[in-house]
N, C-alpha and C. Protein backbone atom coordinates (compact mmCIF):
# COMPACT_ATOMS: atom_id res chain seq x y z
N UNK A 1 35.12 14.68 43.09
CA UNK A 1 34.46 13.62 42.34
C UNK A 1 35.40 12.42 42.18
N UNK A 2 35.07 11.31 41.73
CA UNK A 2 35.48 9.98 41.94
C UNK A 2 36.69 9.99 40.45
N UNK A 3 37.80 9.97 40.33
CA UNK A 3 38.36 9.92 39.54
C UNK A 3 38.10 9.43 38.27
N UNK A 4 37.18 8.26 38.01
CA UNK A 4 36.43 7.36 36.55
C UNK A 4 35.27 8.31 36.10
N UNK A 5 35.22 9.18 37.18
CA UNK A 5 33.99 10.63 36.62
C UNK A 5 34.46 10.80 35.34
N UNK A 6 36.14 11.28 35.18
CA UNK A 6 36.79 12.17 34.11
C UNK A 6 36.47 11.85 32.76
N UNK A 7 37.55 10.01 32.88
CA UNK A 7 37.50 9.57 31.50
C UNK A 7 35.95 9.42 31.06
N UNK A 8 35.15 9.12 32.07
CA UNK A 8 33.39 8.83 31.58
C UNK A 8 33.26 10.19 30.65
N UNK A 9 33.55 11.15 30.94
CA UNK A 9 33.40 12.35 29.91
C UNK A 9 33.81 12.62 28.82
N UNK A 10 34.82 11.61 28.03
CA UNK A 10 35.47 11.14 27.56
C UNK A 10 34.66 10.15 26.51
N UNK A 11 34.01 9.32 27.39
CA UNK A 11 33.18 8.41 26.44
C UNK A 11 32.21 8.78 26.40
N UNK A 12 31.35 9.41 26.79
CA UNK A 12 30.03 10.04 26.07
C UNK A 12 30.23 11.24 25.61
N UNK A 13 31.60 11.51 25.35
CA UNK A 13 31.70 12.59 23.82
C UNK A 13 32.00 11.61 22.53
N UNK A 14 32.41 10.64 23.01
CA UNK A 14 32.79 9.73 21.41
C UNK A 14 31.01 8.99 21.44
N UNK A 15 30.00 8.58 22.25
CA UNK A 15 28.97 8.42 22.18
C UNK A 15 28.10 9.05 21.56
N UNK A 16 28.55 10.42 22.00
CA UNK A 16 27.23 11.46 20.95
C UNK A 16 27.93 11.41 20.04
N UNK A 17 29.02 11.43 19.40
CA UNK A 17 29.74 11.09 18.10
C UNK A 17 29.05 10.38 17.25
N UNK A 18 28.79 9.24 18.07
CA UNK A 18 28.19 8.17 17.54
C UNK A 18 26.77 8.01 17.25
N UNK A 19 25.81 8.67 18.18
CA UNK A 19 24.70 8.75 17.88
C UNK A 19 24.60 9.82 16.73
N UNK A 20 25.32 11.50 16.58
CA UNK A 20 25.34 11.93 15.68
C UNK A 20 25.40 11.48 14.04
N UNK A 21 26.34 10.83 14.18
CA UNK A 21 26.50 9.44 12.92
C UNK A 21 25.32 9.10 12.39
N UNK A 22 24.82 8.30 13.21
CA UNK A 22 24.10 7.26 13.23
C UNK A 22 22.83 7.39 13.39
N UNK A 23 21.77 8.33 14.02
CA UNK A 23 20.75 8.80 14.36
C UNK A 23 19.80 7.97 13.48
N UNK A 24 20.00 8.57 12.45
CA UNK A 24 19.22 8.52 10.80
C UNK A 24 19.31 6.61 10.44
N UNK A 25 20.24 5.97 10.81
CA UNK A 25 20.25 4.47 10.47
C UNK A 25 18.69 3.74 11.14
N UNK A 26 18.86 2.51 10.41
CA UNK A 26 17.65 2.01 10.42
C UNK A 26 17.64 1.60 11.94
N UNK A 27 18.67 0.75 12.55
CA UNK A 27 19.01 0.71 13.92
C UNK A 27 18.48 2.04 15.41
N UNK A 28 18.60 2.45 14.68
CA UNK A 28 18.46 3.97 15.69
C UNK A 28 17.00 4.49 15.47
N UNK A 29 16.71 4.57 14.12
CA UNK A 29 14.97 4.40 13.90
C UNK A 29 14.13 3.42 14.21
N UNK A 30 14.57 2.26 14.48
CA UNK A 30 14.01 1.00 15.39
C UNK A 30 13.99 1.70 16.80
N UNK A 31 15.18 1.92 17.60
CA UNK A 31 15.31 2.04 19.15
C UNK A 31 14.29 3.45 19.14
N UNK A 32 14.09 4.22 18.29
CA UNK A 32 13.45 5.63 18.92
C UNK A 32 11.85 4.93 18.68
N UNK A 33 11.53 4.02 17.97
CA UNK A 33 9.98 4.00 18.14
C UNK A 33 9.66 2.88 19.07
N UNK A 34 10.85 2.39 19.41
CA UNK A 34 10.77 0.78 20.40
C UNK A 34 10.33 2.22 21.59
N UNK A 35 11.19 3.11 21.89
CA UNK A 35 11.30 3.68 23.19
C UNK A 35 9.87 4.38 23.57
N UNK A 36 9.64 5.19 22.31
CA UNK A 36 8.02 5.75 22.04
C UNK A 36 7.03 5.14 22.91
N UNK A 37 6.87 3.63 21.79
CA UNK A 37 5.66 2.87 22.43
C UNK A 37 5.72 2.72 23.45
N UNK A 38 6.99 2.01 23.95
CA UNK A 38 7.35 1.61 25.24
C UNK A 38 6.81 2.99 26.38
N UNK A 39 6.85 4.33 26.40
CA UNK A 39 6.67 5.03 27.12
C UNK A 39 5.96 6.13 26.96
N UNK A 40 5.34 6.10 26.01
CA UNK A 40 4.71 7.48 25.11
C UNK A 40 3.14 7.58 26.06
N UNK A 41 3.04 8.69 26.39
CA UNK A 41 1.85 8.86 27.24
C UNK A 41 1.68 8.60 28.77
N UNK A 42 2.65 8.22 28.78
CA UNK A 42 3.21 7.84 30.49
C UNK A 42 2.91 9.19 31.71
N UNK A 43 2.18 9.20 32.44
CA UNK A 43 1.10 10.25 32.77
C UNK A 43 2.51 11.08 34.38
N UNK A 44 2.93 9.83 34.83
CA UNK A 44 4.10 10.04 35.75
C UNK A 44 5.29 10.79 34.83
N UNK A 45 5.67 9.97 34.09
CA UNK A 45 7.20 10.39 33.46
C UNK A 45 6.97 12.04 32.89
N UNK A 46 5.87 12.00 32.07
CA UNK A 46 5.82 13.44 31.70
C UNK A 46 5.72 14.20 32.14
N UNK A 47 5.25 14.06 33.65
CA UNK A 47 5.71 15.53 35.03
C UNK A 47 6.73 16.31 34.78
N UNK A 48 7.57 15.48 34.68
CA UNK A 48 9.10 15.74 35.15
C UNK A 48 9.64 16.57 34.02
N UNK A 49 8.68 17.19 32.94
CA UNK A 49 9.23 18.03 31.59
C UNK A 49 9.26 18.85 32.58
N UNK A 50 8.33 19.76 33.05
CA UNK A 50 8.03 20.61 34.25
C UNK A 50 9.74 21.23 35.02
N UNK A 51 10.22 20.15 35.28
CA UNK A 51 11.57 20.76 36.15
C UNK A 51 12.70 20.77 35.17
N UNK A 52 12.72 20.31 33.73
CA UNK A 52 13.24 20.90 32.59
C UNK A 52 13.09 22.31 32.00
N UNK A 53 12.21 22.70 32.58
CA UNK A 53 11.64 23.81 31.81
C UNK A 53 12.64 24.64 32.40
N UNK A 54 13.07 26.00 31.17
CA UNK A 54 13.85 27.31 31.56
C UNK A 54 13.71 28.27 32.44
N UNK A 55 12.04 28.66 33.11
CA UNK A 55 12.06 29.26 34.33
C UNK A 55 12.36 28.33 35.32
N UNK A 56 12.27 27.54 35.06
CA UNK A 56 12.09 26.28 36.51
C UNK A 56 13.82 26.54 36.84
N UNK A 57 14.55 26.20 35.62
CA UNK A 57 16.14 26.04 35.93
C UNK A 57 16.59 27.47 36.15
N UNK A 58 16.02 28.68 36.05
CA UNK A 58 16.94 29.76 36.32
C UNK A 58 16.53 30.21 37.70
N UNK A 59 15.39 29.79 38.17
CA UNK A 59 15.09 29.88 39.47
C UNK A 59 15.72 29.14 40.75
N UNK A 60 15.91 27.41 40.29
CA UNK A 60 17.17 26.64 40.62
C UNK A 60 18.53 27.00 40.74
N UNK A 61 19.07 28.04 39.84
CA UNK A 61 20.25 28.01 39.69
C UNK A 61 20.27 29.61 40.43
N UNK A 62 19.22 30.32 40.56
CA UNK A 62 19.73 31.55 41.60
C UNK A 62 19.34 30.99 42.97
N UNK A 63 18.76 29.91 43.72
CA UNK A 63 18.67 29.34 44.49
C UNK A 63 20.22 28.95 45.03
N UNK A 64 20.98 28.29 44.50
CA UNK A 64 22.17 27.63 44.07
C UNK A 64 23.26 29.07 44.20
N UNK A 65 23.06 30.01 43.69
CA UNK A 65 24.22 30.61 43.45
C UNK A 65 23.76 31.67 45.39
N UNK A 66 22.73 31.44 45.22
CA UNK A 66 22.26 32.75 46.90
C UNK A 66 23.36 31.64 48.09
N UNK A 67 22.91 30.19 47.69
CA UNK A 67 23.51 29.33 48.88
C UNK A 67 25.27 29.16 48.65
N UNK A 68 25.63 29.54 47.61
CA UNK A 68 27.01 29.48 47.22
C UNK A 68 27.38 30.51 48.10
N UNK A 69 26.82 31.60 47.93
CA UNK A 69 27.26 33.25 48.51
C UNK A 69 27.45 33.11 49.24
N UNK A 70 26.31 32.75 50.07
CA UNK A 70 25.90 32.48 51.73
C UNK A 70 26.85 31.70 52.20
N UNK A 71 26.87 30.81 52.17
CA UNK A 71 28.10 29.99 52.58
C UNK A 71 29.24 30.04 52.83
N UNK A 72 29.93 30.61 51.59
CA UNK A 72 31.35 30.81 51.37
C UNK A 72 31.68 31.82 50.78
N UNK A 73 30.82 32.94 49.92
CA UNK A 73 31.24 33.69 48.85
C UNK A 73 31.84 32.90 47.93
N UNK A 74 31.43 31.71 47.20
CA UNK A 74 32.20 30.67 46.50
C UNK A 74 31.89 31.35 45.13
N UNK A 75 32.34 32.31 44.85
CA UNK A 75 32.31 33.23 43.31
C UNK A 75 32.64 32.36 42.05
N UNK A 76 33.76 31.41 42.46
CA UNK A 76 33.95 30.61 41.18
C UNK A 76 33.25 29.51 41.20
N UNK A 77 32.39 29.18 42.41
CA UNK A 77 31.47 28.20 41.96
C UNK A 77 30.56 28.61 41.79
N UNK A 78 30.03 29.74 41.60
CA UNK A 78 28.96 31.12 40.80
C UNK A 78 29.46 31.05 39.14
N UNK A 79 30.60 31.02 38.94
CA UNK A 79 31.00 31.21 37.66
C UNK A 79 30.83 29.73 36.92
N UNK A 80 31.30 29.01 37.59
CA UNK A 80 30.79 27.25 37.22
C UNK A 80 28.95 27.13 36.72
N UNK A 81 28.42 27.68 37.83
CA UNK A 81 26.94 27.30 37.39
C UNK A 81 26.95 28.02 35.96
N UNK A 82 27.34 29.21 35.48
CA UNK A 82 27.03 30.18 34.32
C UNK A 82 27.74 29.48 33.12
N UNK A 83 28.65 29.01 33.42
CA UNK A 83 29.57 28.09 32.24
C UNK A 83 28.65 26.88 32.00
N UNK A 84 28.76 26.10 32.79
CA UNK A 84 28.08 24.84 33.07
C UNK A 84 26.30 24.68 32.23
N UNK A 85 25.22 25.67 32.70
CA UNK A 85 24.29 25.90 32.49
C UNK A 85 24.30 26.58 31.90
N UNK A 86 24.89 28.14 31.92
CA UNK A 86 24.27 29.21 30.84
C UNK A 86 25.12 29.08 29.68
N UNK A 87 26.13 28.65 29.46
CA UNK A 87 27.26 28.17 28.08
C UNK A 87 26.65 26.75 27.78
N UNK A 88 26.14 26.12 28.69
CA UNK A 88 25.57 24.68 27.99
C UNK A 88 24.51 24.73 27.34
N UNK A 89 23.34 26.06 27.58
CA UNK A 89 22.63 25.77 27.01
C UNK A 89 22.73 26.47 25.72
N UNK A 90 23.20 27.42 25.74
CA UNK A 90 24.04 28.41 24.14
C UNK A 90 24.64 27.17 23.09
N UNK A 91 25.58 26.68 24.07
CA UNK A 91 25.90 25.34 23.19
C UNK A 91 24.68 24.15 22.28
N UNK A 92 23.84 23.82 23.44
CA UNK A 92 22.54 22.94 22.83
C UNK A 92 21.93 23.80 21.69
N UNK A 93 21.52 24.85 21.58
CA UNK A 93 21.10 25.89 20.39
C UNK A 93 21.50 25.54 19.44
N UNK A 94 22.78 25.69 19.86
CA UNK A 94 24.08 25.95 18.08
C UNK A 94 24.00 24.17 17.82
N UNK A 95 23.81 23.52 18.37
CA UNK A 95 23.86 22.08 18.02
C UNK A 95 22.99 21.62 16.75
N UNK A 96 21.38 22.27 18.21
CA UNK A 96 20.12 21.74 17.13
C UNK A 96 20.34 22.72 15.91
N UNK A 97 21.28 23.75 16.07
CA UNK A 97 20.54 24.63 14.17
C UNK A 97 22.12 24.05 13.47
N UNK A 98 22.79 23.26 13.98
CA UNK A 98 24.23 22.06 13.38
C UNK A 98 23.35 21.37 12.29
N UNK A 99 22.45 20.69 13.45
CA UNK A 99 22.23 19.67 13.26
C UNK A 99 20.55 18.87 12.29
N UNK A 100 19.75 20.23 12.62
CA UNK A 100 18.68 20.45 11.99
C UNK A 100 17.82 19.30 11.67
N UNK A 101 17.55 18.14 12.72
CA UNK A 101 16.79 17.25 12.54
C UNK A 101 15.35 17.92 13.26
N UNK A 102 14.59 17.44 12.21
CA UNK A 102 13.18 17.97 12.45
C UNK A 102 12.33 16.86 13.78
N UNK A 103 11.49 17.60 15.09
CA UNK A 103 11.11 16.93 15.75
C UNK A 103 10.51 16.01 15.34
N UNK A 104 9.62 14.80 16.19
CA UNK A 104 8.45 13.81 15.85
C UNK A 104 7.29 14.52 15.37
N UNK A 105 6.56 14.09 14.13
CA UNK A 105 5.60 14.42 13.90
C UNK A 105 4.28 14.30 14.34
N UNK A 106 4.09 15.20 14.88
CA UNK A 106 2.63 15.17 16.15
C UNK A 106 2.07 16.33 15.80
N UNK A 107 0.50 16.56 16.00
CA UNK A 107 -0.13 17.79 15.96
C UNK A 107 0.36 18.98 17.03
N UNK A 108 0.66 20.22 16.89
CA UNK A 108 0.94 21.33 17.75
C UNK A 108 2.44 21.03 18.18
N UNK A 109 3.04 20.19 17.35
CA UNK A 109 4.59 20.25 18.03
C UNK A 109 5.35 21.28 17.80
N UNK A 110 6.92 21.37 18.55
CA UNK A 110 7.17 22.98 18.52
C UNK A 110 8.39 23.23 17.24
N UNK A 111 8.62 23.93 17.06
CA UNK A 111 9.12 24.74 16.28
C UNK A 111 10.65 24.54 15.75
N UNK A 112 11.14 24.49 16.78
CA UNK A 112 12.88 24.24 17.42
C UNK A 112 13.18 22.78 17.22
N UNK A 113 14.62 23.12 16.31
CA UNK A 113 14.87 21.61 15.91
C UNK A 113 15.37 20.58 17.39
N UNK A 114 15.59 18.96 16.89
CA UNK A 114 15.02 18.31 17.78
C UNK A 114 16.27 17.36 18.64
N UNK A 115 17.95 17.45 17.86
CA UNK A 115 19.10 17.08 18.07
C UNK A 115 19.87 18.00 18.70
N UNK A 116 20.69 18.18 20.25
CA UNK A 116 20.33 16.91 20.79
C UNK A 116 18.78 17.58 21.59
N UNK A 117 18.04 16.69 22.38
CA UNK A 117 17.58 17.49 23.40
C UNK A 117 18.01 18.41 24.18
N UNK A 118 17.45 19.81 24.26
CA UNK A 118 17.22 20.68 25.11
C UNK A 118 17.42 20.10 26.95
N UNK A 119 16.57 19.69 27.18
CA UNK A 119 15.69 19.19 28.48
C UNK A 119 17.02 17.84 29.29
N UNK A 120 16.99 17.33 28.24
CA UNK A 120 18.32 16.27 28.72
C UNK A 120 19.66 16.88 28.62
N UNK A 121 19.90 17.57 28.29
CA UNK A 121 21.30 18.10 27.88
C UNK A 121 21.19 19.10 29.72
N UNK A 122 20.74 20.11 29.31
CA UNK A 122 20.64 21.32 30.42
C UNK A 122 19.98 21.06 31.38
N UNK A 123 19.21 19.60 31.47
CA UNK A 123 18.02 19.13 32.94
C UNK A 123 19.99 18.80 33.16
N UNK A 124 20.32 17.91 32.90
CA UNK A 124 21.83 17.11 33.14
C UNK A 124 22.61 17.93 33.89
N UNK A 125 23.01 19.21 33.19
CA UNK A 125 24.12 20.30 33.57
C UNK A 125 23.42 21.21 35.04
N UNK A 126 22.12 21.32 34.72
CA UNK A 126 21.94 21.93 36.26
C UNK A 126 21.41 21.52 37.37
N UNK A 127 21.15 20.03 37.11
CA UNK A 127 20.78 19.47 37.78
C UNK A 127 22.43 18.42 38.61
N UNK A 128 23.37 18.32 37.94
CA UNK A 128 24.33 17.89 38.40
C UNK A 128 25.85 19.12 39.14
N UNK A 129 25.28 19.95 38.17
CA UNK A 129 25.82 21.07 39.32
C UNK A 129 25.52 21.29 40.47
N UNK A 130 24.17 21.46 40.71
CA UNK A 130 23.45 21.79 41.73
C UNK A 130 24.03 19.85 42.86
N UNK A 131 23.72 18.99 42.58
CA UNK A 131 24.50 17.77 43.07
C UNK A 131 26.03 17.96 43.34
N UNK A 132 26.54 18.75 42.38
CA UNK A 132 28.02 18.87 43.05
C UNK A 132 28.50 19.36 44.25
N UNK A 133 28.03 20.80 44.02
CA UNK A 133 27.89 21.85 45.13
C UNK A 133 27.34 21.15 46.62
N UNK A 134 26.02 20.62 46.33
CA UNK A 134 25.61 19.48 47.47
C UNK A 134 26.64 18.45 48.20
N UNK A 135 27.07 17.76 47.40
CA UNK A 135 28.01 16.95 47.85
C UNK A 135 29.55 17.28 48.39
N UNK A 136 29.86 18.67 48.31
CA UNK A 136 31.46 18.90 47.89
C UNK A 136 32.09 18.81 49.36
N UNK A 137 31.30 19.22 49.93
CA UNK A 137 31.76 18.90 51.72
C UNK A 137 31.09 18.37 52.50
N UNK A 138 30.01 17.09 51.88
CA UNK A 138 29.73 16.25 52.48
C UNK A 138 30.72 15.29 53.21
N UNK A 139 31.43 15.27 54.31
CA UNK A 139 31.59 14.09 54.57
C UNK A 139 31.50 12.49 54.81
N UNK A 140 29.83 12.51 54.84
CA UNK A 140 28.98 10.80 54.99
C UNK A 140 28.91 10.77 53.12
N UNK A 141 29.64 9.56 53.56
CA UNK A 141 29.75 8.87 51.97
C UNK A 141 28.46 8.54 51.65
N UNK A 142 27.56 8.18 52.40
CA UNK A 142 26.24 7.66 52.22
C UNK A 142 25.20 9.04 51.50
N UNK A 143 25.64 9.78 52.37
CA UNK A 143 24.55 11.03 51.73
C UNK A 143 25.22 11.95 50.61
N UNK A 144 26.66 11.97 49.98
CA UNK A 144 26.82 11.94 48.38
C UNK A 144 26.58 10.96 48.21
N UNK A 145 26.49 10.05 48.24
CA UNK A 145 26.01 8.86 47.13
C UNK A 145 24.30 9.08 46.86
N UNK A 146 23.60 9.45 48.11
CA UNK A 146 22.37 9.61 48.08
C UNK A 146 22.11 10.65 46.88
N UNK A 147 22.66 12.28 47.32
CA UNK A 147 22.47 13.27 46.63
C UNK A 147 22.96 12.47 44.57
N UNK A 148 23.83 12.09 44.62
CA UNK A 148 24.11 11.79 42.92
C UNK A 148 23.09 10.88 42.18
N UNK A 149 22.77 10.02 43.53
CA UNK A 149 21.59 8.77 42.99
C UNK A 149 20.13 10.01 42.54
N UNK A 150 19.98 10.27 43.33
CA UNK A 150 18.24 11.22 43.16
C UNK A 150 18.96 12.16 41.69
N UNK A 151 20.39 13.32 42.02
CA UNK A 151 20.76 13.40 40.72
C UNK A 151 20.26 12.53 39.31
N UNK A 152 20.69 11.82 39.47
CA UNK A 152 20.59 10.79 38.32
C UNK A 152 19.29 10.25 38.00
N UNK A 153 18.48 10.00 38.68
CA UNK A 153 16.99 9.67 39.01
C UNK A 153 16.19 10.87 38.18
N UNK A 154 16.56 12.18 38.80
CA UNK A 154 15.86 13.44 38.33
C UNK A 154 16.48 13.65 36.86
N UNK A 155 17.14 13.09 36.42
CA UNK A 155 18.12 13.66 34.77
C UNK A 155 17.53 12.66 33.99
N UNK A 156 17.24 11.65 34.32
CA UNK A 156 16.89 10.31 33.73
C UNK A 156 15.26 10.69 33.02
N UNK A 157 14.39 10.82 34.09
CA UNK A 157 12.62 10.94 34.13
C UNK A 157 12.85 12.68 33.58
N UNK A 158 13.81 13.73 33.20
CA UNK A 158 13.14 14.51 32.68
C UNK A 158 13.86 14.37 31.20
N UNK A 159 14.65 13.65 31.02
CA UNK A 159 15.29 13.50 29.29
C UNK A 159 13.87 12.38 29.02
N UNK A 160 13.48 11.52 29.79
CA UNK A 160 12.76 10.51 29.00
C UNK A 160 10.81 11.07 29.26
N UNK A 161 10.84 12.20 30.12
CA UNK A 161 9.60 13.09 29.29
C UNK A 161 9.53 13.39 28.27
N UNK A 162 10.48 13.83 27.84
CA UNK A 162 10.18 14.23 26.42
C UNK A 162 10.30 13.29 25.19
N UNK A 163 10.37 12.49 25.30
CA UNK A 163 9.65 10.98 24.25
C UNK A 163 8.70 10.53 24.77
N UNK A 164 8.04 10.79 25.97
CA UNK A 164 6.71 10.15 26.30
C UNK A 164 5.45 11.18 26.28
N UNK A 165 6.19 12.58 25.87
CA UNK A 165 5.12 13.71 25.36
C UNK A 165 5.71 13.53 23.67
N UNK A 166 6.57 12.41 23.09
CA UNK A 166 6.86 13.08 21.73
C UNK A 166 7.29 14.21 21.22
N UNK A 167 8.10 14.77 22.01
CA UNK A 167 8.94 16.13 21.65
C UNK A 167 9.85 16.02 21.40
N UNK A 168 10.49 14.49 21.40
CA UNK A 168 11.76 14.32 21.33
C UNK A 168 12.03 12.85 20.73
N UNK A 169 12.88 12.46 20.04
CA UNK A 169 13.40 11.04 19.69
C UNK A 169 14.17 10.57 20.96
N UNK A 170 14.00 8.87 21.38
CA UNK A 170 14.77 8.83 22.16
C UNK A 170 16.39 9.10 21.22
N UNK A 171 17.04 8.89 20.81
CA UNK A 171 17.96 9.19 20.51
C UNK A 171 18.55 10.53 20.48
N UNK A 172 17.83 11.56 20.62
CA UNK A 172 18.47 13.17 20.91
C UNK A 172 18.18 12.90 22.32
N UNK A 173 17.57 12.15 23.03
CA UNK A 173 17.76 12.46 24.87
C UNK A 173 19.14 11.61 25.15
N UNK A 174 19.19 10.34 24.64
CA UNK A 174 20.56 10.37 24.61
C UNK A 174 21.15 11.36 24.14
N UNK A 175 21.64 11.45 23.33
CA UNK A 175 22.70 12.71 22.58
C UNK A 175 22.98 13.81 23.70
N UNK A 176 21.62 14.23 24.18
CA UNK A 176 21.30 15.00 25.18
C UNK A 176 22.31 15.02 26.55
N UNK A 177 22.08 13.70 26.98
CA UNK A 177 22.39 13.47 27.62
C UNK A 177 24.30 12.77 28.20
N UNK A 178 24.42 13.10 26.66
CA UNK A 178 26.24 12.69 26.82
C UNK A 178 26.68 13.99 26.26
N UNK A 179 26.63 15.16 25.91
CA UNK A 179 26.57 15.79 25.52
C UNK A 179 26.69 16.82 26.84
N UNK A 180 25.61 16.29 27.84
CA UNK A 180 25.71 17.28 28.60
C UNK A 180 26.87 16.93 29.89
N UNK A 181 26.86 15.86 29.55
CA UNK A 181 27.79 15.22 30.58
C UNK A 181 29.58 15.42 30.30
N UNK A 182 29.57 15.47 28.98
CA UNK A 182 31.28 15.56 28.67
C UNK A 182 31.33 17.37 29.34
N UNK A 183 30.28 18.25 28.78
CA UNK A 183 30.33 19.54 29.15
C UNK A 183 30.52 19.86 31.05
N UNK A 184 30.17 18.85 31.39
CA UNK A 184 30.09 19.56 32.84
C UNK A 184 31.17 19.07 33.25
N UNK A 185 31.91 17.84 32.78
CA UNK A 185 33.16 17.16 33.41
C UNK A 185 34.63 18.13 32.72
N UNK A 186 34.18 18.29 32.03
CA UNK A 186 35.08 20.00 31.40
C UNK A 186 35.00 21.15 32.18
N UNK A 187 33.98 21.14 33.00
CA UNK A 187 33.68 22.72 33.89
C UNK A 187 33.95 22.38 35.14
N UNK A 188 34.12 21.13 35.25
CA UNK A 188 34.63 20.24 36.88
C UNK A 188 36.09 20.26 36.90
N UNK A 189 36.70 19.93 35.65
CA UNK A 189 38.51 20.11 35.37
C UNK A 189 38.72 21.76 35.82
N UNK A 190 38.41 22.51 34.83
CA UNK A 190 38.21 23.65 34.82
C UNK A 190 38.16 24.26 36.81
N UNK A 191 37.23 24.20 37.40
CA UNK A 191 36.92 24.38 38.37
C UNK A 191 37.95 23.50 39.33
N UNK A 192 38.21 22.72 39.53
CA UNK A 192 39.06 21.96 40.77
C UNK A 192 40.62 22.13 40.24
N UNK A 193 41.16 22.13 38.61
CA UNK A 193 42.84 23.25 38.24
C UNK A 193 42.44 24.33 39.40
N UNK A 194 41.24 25.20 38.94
CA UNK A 194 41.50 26.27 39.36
C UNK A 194 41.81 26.86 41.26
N UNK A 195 41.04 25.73 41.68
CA UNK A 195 40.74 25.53 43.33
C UNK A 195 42.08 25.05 43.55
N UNK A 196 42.70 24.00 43.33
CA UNK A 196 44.26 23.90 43.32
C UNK A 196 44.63 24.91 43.06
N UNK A 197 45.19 25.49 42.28
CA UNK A 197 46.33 27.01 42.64
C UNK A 197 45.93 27.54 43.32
N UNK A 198 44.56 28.16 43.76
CA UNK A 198 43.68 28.64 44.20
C UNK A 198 44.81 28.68 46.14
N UNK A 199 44.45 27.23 46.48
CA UNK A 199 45.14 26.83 47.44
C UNK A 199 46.59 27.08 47.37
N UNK A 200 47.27 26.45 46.43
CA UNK A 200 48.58 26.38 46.67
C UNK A 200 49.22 27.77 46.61
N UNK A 201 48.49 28.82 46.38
CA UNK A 201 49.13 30.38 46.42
C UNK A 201 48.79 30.90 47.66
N UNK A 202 48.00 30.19 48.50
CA UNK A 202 47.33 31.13 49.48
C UNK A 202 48.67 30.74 51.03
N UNK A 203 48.54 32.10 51.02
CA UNK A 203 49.82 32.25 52.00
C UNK A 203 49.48 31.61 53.10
């Protein structure tokens, strides 16, 4: 990854800091109903809850771990997806019952508190894993750049489904969404220390 990856992980942990703060200010209760109107009912955007969803991602991510095998036997990039995704989303849990902001009030909404998002946090983590792995021995600069752009494209339209079904404030898809990003650039350190020694021991 591009070295300004790192510190970026860096600033959207002092970001969700900040939205944590701040959520509740009148500022932040302006931007979540500006974002609402602006997109609420949006018949396209709300597809994309669909590839947020938890069977959708564990089916993705044994997809991901069969082509890891296959490939290389890449075991610790087997162990990355489980940190990455299955510790990220343990993490999002313990957040929302932190954090205990009650969803938007809509008829039949669900249950589970609403900071940060679910869907943006863990669409983020396995959807950019799965982009890593893609890219890691790409050589054409053009087609990682391709694979991170659609990345980013696909993380974007499924954090901002869920304010256009009202399941979510925009402000927890942010949260969501830096949140999930400091986590995976921690499992990317984590993972490339480890690939270095990895190398430098091998006879």
């Amino acid at each position: 990854m591009k070295k300004w990856f790192y510190p970026l992980g860096f600033v959207t942990l002092l970001g969700f800091a900040a939205l944590y703060i701040s959520f509740t200010s009148e500022e932040m209760v302006q931007l979540d109903r500006k974002m609402s109107e602006l997109i609420y009912g949006n018949q396209f955007i709300t597809l994309f809850h669909y590839i947020g969803e938890q069977k959708f991602i564990v089916i993705m991510m044994l997809i991901l771990f069969a082509y890891l095998w296959i490939r290389s036997k890449n075991y610790r990039g087997m162990l990355f997806g489980l940190f990455s995704v299955g510790v990220g989303n343990v993490l999002n849990q313990l957040m929302k019952k932190w954090v205990e902001r009650e969803r938007p009030d809509i008829p039949n909404q669900l249950e589970s508190f609403s900071f940060p998002s679910g869907h943006a946090m863990v669409g983020l983590l396995y959807i950019f894993t799965i982009a890593y792995f893609l890219a890691e021995h790409q050589t054409n600069k053009k087609v990682r750049v391709s694979i991170w752009i659609g990345a980013l494209i696909l993380t974007v339209l499924i954090g901002l489904s869920r304010v256009a079904e009202s399941r979510h404030y925009a402000t927890d898809v942010f949260a969501g969404w830096m949140a999930g990003y400091t986590w995976f650039i921690l499992i990317v350190l984590w993972y490339e220390f480890r690939s270095n020694i990895f190398k430098k021991n091998r006879p």
